[in-house]
N, C-alpha and C. Protein backbone atom coordinates (compact mmCIF):
# COMPACT_ATOMS: atom_id res chain seq x y z
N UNK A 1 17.63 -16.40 4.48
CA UNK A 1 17.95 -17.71 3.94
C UNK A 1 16.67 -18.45 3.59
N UNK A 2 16.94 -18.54 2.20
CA UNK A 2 15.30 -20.10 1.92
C UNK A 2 15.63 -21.56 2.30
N UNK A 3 14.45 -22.19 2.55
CA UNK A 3 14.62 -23.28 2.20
C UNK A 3 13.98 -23.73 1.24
N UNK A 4 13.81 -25.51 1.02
CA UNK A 4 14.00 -25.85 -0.47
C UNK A 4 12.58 -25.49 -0.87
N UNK A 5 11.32 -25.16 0.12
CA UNK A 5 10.24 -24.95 -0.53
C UNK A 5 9.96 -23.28 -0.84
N UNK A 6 11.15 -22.72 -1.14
CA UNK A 6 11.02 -21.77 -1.39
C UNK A 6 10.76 -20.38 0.08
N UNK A 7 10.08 -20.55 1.05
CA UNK A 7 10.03 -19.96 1.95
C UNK A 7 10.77 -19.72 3.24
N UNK A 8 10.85 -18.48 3.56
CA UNK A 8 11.96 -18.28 4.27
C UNK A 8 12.23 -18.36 5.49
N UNK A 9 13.07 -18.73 6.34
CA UNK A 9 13.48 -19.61 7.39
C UNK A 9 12.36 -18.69 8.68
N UNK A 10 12.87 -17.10 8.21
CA UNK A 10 12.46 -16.28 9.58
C UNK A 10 10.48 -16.81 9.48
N UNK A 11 9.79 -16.92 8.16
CA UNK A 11 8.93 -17.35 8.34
C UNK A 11 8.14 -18.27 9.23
N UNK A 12 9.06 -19.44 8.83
CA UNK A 12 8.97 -20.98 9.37
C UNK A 12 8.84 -20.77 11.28
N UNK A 13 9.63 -20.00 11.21
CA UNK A 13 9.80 -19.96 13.10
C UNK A 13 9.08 -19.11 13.37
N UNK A 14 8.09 -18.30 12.90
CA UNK A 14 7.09 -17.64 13.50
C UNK A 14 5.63 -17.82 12.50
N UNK A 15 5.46 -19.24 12.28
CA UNK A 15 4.08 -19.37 11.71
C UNK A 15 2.90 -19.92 12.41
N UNK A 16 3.44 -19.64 13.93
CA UNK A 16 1.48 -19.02 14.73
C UNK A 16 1.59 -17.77 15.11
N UNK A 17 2.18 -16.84 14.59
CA UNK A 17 2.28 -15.59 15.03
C UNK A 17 1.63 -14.97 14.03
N UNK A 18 0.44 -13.78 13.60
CA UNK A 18 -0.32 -13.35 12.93
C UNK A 18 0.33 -12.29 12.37
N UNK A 19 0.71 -12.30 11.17
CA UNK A 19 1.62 -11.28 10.30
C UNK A 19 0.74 -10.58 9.38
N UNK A 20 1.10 -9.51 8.36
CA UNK A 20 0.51 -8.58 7.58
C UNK A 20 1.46 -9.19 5.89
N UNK A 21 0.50 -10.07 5.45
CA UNK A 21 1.10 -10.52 4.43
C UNK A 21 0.70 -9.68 2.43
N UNK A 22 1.32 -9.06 1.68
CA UNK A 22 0.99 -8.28 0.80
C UNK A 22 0.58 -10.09 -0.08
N UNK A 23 -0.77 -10.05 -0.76
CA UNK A 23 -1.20 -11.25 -1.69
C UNK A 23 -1.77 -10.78 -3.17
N UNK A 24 -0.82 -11.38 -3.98
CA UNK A 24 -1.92 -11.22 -5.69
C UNK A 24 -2.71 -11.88 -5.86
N UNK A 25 -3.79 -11.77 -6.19
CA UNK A 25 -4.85 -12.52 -6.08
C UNK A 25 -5.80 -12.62 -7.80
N UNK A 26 -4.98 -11.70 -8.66
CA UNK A 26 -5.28 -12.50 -10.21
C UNK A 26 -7.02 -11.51 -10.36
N UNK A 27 -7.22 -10.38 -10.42
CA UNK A 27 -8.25 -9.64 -10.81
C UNK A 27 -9.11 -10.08 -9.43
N UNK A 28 -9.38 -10.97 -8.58
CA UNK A 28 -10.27 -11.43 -8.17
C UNK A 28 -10.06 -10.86 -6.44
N UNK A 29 -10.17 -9.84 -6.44
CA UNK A 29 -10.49 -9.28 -5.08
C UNK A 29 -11.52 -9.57 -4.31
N UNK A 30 -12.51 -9.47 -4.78
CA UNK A 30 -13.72 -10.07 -4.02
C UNK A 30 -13.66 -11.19 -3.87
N UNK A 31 -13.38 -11.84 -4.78
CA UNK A 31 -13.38 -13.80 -4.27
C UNK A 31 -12.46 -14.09 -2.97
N UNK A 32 -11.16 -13.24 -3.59
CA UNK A 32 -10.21 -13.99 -2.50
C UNK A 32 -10.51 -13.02 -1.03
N UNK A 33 -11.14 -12.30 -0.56
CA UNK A 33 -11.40 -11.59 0.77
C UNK A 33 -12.34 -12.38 0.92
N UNK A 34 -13.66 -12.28 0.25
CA UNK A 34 -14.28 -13.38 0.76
C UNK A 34 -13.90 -14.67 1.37
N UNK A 35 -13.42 -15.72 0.44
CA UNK A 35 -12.41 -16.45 1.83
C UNK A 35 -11.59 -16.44 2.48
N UNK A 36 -10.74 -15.45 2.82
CA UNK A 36 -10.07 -15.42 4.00
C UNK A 36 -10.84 -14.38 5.52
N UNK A 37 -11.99 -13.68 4.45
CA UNK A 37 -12.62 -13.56 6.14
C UNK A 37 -13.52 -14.69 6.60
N UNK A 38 -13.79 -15.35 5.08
CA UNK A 38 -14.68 -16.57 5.94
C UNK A 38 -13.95 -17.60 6.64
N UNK A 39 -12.71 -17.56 6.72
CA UNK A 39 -11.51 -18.63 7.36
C UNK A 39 -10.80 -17.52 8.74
N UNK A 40 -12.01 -16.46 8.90
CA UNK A 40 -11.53 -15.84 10.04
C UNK A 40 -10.18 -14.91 9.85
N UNK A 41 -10.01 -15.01 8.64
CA UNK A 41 -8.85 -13.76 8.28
C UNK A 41 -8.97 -12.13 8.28
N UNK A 42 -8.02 -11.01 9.00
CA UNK A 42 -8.37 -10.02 8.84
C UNK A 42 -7.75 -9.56 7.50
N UNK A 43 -8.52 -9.21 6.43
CA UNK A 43 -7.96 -8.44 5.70
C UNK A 43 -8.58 -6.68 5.27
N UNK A 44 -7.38 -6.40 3.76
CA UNK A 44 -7.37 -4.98 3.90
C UNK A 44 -7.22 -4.68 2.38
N UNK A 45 -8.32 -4.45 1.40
CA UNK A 45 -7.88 -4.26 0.41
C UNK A 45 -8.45 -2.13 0.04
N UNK A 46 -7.52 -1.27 -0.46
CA UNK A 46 -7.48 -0.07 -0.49
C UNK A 46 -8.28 -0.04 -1.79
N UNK A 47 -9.19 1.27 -1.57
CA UNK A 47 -9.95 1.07 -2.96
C UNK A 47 -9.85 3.14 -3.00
N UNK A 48 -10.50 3.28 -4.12
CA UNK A 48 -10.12 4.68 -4.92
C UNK A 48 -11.59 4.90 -5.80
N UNK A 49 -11.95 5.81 -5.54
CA UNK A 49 -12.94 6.08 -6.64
C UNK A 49 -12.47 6.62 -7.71
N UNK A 50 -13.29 6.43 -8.76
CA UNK A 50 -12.40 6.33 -9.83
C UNK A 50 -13.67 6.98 -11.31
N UNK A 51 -13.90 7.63 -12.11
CA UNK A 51 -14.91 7.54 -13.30
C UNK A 51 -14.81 6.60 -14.25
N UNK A 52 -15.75 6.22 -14.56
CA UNK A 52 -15.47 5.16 -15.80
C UNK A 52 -17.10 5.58 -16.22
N UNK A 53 -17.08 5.11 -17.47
CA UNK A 53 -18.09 5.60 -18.37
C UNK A 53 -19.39 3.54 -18.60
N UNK A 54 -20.24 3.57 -17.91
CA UNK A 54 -20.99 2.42 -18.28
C UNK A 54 -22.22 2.42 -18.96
N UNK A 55 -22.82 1.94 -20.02
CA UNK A 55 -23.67 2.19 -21.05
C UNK A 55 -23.58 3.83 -21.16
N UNK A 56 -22.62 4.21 -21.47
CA UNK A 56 -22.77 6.04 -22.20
C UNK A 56 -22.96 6.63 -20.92
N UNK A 57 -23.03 6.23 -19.76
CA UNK A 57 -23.45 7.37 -18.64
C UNK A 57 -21.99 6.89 -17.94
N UNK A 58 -21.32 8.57 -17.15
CA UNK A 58 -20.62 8.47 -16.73
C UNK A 58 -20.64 8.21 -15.29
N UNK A 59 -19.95 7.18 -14.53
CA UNK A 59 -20.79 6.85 -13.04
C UNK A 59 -19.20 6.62 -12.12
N UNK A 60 -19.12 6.80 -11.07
CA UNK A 60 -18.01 6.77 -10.09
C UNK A 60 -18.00 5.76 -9.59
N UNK A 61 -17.00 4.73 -9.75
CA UNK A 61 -16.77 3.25 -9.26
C UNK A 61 -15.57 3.09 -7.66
N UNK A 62 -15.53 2.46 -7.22
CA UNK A 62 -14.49 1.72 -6.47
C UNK A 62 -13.50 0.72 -6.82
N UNK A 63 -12.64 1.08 -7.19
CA UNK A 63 -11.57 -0.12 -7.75
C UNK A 63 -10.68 0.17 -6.63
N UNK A 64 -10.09 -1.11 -6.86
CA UNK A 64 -8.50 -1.48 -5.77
C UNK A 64 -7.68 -0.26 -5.91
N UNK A 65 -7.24 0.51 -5.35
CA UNK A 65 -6.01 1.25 -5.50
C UNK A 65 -4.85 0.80 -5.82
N UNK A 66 -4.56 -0.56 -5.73
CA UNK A 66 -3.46 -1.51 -5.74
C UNK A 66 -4.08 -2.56 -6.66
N UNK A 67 -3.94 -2.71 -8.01
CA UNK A 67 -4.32 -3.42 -8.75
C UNK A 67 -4.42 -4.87 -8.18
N UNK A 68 -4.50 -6.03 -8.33
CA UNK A 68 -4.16 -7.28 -7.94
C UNK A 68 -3.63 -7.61 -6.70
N UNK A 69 -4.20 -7.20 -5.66
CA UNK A 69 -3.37 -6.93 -4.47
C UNK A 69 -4.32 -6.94 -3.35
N UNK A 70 -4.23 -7.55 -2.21
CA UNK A 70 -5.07 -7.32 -0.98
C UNK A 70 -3.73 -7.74 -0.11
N UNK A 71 -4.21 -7.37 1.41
CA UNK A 71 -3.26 -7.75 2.47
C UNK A 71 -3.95 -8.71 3.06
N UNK A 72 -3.45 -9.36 4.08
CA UNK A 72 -4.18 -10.59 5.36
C UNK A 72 -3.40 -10.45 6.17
N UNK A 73 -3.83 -10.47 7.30
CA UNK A 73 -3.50 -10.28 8.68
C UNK A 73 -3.46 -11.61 9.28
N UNK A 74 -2.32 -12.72 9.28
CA UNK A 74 -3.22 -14.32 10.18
C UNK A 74 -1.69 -14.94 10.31
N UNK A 75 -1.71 -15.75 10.75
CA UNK A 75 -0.12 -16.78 10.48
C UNK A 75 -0.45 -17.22 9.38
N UNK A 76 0.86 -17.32 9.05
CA UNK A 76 1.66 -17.81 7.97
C UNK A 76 0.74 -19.32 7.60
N UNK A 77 1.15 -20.05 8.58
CA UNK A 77 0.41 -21.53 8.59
C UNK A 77 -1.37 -21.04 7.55
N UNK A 78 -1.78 -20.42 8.15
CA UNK A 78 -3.68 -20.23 7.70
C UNK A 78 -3.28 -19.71 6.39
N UNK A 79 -2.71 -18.59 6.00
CA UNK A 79 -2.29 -17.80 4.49
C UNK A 79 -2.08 -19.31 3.55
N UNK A 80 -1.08 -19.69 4.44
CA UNK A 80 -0.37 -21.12 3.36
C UNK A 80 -1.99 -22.06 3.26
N UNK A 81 -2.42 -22.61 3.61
CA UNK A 81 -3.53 -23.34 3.60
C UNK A 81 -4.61 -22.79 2.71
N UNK A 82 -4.74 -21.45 2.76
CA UNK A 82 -6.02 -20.94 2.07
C UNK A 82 -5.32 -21.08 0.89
N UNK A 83 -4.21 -20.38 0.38
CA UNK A 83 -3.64 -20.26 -0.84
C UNK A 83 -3.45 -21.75 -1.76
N UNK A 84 -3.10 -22.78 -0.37
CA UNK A 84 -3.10 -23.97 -1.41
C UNK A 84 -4.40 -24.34 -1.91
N UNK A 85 -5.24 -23.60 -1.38
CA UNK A 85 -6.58 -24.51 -1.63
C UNK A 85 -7.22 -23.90 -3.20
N UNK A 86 -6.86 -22.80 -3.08
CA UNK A 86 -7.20 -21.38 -4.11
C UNK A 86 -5.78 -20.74 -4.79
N UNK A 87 -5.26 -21.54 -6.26
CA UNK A 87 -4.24 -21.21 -6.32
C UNK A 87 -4.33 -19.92 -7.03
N UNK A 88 -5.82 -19.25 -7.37
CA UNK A 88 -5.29 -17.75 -7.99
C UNK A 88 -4.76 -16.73 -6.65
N UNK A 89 -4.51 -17.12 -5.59
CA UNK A 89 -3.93 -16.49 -4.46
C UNK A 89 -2.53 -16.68 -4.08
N UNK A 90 -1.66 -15.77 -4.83
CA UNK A 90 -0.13 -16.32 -4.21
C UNK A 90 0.82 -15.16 -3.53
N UNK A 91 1.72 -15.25 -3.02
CA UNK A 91 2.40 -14.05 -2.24
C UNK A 91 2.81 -13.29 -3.47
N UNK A 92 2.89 -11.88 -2.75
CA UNK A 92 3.80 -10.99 -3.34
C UNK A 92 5.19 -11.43 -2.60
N UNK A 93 6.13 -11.01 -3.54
CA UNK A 93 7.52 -11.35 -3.01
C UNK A 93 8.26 -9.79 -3.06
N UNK A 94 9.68 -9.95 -2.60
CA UNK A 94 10.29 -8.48 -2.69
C UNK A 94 11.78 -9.45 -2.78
N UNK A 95 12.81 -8.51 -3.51
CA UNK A 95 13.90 -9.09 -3.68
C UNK A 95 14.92 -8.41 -2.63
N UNK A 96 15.81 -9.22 -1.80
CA UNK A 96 16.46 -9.30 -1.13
C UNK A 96 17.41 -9.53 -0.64
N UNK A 97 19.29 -8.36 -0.69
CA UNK A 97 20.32 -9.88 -1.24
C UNK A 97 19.96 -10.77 -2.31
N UNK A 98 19.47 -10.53 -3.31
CA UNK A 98 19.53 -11.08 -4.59
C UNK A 98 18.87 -12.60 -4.39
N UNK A 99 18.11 -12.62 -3.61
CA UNK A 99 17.11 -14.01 -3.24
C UNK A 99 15.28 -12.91 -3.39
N UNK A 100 14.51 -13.56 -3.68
CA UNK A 100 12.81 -13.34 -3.28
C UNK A 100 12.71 -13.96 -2.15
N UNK A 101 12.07 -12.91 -1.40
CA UNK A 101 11.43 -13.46 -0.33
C UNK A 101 9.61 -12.87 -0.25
N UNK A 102 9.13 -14.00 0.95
CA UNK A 102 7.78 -13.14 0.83
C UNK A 102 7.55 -11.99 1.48
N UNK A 103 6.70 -11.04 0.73
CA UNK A 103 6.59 -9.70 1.21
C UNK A 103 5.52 -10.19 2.72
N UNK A 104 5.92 -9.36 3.65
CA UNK A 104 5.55 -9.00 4.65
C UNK A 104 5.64 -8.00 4.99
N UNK A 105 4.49 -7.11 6.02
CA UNK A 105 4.56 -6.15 6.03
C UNK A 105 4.62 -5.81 7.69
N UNK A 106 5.94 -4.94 8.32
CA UNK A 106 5.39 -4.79 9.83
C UNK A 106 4.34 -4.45 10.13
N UNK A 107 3.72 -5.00 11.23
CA UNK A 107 2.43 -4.21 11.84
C UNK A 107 2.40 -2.59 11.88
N UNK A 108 3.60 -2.34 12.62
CA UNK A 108 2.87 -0.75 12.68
C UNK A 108 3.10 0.03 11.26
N UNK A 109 3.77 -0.47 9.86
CA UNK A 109 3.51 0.44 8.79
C UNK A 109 2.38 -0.29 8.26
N UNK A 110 2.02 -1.11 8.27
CA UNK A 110 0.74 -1.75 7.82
C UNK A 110 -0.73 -0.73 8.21
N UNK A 111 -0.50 -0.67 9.84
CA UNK A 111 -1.61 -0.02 10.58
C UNK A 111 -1.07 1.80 10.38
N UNK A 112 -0.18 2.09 9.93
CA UNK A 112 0.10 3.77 9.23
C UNK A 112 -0.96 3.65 7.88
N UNK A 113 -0.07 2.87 6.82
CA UNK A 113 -1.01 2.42 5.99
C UNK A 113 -2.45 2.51 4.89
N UNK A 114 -2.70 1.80 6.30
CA UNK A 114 -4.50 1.54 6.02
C UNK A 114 -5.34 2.89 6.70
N UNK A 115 -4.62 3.57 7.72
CA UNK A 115 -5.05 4.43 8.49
C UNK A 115 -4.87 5.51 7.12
N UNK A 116 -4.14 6.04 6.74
CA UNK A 116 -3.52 6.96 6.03
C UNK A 116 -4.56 6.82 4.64
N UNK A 117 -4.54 5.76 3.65
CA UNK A 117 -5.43 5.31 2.69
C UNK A 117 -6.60 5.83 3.02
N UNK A 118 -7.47 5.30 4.32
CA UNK A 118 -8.65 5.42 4.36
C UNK A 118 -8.74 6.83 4.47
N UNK A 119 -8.10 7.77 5.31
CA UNK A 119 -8.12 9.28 5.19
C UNK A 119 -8.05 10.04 4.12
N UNK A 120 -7.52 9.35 3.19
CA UNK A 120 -7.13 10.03 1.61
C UNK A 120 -8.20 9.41 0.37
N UNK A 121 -8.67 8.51 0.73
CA UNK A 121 -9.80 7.82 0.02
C UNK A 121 -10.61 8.41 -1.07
N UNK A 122 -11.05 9.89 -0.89
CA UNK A 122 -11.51 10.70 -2.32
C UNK A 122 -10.68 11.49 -3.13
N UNK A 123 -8.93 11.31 -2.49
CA UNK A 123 -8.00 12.10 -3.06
C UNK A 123 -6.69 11.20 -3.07
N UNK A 124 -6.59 10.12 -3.80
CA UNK A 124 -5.70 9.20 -3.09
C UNK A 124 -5.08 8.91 -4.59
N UNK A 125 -3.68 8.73 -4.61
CA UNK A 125 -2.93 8.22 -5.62
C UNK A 125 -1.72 7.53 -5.12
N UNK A 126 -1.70 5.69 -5.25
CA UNK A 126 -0.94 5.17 -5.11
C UNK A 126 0.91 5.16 -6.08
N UNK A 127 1.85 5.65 -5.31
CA UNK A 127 3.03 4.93 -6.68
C UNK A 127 4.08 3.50 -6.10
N UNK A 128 4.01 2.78 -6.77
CA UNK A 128 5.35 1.88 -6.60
C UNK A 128 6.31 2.83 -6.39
N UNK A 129 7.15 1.88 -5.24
CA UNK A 129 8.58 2.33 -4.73
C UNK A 129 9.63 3.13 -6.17
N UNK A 130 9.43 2.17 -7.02
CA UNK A 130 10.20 2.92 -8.22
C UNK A 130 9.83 4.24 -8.76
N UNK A 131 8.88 4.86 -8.38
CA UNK A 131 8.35 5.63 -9.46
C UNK A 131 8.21 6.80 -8.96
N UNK A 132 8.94 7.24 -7.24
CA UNK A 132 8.85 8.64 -7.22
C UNK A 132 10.28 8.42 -6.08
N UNK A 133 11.07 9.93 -6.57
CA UNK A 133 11.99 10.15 -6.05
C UNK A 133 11.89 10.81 -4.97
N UNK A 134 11.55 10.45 -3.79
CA UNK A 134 11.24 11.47 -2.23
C UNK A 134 12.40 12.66 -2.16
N UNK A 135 13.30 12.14 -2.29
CA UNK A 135 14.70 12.82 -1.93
C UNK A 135 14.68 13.91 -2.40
N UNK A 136 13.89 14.60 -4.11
CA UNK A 136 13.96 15.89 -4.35
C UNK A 136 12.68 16.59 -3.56
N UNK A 137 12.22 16.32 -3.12
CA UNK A 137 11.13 16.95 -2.19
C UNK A 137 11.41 17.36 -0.59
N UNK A 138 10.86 18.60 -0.42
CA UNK A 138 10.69 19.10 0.77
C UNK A 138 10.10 18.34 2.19
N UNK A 139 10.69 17.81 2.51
CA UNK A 139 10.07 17.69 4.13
C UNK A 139 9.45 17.90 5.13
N UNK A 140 7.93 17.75 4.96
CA UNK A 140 7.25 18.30 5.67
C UNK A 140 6.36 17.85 6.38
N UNK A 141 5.18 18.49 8.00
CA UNK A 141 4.83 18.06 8.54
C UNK A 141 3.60 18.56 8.26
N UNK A 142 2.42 18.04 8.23
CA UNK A 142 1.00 18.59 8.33
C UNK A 142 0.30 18.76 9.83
N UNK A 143 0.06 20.42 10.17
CA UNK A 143 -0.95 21.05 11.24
C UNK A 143 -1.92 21.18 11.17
N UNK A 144 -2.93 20.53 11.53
CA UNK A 144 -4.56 20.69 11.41
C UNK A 144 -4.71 19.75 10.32
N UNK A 145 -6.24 20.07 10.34
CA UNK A 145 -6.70 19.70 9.46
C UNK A 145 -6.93 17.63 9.80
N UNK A 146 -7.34 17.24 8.54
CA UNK A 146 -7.38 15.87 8.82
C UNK A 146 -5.96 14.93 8.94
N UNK A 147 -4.98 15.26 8.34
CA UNK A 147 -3.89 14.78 8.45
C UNK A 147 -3.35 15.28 9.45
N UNK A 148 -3.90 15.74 10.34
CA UNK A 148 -2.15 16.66 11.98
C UNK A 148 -1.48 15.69 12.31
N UNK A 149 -0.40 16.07 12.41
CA UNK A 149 0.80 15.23 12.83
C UNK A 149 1.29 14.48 11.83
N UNK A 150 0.99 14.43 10.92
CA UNK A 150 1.28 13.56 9.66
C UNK A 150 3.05 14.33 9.08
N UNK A 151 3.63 13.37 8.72
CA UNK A 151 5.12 13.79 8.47
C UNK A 151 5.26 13.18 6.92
N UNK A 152 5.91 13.89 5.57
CA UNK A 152 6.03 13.15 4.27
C UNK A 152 6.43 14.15 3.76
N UNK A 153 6.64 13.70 2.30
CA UNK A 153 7.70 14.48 1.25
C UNK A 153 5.84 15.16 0.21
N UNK A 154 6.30 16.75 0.02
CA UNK A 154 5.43 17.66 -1.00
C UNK A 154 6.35 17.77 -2.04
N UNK A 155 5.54 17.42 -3.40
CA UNK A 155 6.27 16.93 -4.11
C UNK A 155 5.15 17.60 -5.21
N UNK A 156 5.85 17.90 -6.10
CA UNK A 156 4.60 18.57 -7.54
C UNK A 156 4.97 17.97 -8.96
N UNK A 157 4.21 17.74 -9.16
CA UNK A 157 4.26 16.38 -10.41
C UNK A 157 4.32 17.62 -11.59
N UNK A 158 5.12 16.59 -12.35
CA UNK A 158 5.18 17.08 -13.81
C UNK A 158 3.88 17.30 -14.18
N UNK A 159 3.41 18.63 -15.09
CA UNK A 159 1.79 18.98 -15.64
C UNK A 159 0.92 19.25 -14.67
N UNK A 160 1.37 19.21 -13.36
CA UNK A 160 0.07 19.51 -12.53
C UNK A 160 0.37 20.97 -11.76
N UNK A 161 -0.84 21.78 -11.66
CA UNK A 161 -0.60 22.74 -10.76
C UNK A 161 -0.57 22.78 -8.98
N UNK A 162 -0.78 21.87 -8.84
CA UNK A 162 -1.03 21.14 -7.11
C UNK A 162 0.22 20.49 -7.01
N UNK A 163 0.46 20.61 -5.77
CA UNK A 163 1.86 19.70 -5.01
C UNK A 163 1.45 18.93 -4.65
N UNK A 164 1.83 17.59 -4.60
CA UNK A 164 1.42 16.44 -3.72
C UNK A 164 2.60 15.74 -2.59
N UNK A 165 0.99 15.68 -1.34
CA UNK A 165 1.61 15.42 -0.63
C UNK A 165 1.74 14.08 -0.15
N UNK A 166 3.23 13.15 -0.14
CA UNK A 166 3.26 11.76 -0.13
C UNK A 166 3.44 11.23 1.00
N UNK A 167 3.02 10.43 1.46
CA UNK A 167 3.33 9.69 2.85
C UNK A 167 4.53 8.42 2.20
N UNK A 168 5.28 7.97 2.37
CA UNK A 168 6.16 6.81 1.80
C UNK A 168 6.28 5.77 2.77
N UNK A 169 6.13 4.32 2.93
CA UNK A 169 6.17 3.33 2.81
C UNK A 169 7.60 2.37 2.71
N UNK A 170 8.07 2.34 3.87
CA UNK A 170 9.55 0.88 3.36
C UNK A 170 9.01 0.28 2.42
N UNK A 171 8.35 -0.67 2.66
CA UNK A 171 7.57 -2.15 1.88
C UNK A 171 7.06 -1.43 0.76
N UNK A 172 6.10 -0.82 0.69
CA UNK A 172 4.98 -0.32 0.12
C UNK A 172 4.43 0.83 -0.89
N UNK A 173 5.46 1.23 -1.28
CA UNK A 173 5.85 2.61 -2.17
C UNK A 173 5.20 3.50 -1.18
N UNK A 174 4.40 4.42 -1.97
CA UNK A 174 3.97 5.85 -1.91
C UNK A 174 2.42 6.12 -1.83
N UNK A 175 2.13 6.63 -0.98
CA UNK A 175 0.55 7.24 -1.41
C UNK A 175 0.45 8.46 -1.11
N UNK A 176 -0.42 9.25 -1.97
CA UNK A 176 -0.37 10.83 -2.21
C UNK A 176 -1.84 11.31 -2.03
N UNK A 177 -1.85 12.33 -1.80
CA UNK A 177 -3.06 13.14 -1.52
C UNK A 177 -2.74 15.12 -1.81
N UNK A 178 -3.21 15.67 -1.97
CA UNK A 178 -3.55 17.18 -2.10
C UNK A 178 -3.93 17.54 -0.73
N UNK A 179 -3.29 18.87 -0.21
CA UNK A 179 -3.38 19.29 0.87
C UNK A 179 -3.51 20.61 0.96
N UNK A 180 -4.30 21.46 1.67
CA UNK A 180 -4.12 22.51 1.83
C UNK A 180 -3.70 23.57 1.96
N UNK A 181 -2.65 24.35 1.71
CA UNK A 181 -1.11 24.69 1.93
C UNK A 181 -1.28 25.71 3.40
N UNK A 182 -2.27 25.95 3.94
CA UNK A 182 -1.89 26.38 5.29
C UNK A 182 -2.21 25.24 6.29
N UNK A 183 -2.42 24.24 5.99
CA UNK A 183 -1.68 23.05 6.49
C UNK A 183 0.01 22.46 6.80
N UNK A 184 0.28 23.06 5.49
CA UNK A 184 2.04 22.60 5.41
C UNK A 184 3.19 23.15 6.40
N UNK A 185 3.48 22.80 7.10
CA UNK A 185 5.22 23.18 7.61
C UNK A 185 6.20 22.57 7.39
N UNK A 186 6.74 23.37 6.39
CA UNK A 186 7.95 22.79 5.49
C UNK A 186 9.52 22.26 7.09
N UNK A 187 9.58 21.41 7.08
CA UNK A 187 10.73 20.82 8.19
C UNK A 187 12.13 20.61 7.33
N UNK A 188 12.27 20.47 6.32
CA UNK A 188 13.47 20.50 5.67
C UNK A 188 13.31 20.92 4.54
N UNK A 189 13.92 21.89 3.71
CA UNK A 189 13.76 22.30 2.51
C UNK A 189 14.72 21.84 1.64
N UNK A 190 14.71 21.04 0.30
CA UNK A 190 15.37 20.33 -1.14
C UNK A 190 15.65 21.55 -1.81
N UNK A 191 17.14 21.72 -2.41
CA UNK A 191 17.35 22.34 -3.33
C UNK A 191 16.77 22.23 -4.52
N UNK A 192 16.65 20.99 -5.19
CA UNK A 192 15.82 19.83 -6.51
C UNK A 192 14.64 20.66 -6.50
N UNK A 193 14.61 20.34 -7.68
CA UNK A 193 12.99 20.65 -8.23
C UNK A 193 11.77 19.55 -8.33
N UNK A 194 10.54 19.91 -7.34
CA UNK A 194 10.06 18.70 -7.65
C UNK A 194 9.67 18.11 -8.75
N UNK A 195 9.62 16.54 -8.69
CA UNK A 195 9.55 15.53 -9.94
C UNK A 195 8.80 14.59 -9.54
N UNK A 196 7.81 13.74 -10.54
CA UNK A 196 7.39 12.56 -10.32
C UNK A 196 7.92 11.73 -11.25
């Protein structure tokens, strides 16, 4: 349920409690981390190396993995305050029962997450929730290696010769990585053919 300022009730009753809030922040990643760690905020923005070509030489950059996007870790109350102060900073929302609400993210998929990202970091491909179907993919667990114990859908994209392997996200779509295949133990096997 909202109220009239738009934000939602379960919010209101837990805004000294330090939540994992998803924020657009309008190209400006660096600006907006910069103040919220200088206001004592933990945040978390996922980055990807990436090639891009600068004066004719080709050189390997760091961009966001998540375009326009960082997380913060703080109550509600501190998020709301920084954001009014800095309006290129506003929530991501998610639709809900046919209302927006603000995206929040639980702690422990937040802390899967960031853990998972940073492990995949030279092999990492983010998708929105819309854009990959888990369900035709195999079920599987990863042994050894840097991922052990890791559980997600292997999945092989249209044009590629590699399967990818996705970790999925309630909140948060998908993030993928390439894996070793004597790593893999397939735990449920899909009739479907994989698709991205």
């Amino acid at each position: 349920m909202e109220n009239s300022t738009g934000t939602s009730t379960l919010i209101r009753k837990t805004t000294n409690e330090p939540q994992w809030f998803a924020l657009k922040v309008s190209r400006k990643e660096s600006l907006a981390i910069s103040l919220l760690e200088d206001a004592g905020v933990r945040v978390y923005c996922p980055t990807a190396a990436t090639d891009t070509t600068i004066q004719g030489k080709k050189v390997i950059v760091e961009r966001p993995l998540i375009p326009n996007t960082i997380f913060a870790f703080a109550p509600f109350r501190t998020i709301n305050a920084i954001k009014n102060l800095h309006t290129f900073i506003t929530y991501s929302y998610r639709k809900e029962k046919g209302k927006y609400k603000i995206l929040q993210v639980p702690k422990r998929e937040m802390e899967r997450f960031i853990d998972s990202s940073t492990k995949m970091k030279n092999d990492i491909t983010y998708f929105q929730p819309e854009e990959v179907e888990l369900k035709k993919g195999d079920k599987v667990r990863i042994v050894g290696g840097l991922f052990d114990g890791y559980e997600g859908t292997l999945l092989k994209a249209k044009g590629r010769a590699k399967r990818m392997f996705l970790i999925n996200f309630e909140l948060l779509g998908a993030i993928g990585t390439h894996i070793e295949p004597q790593y893999i133990k397939v735990i449920s096997k899909h009739p479907l053919k994989y698709t991205l």
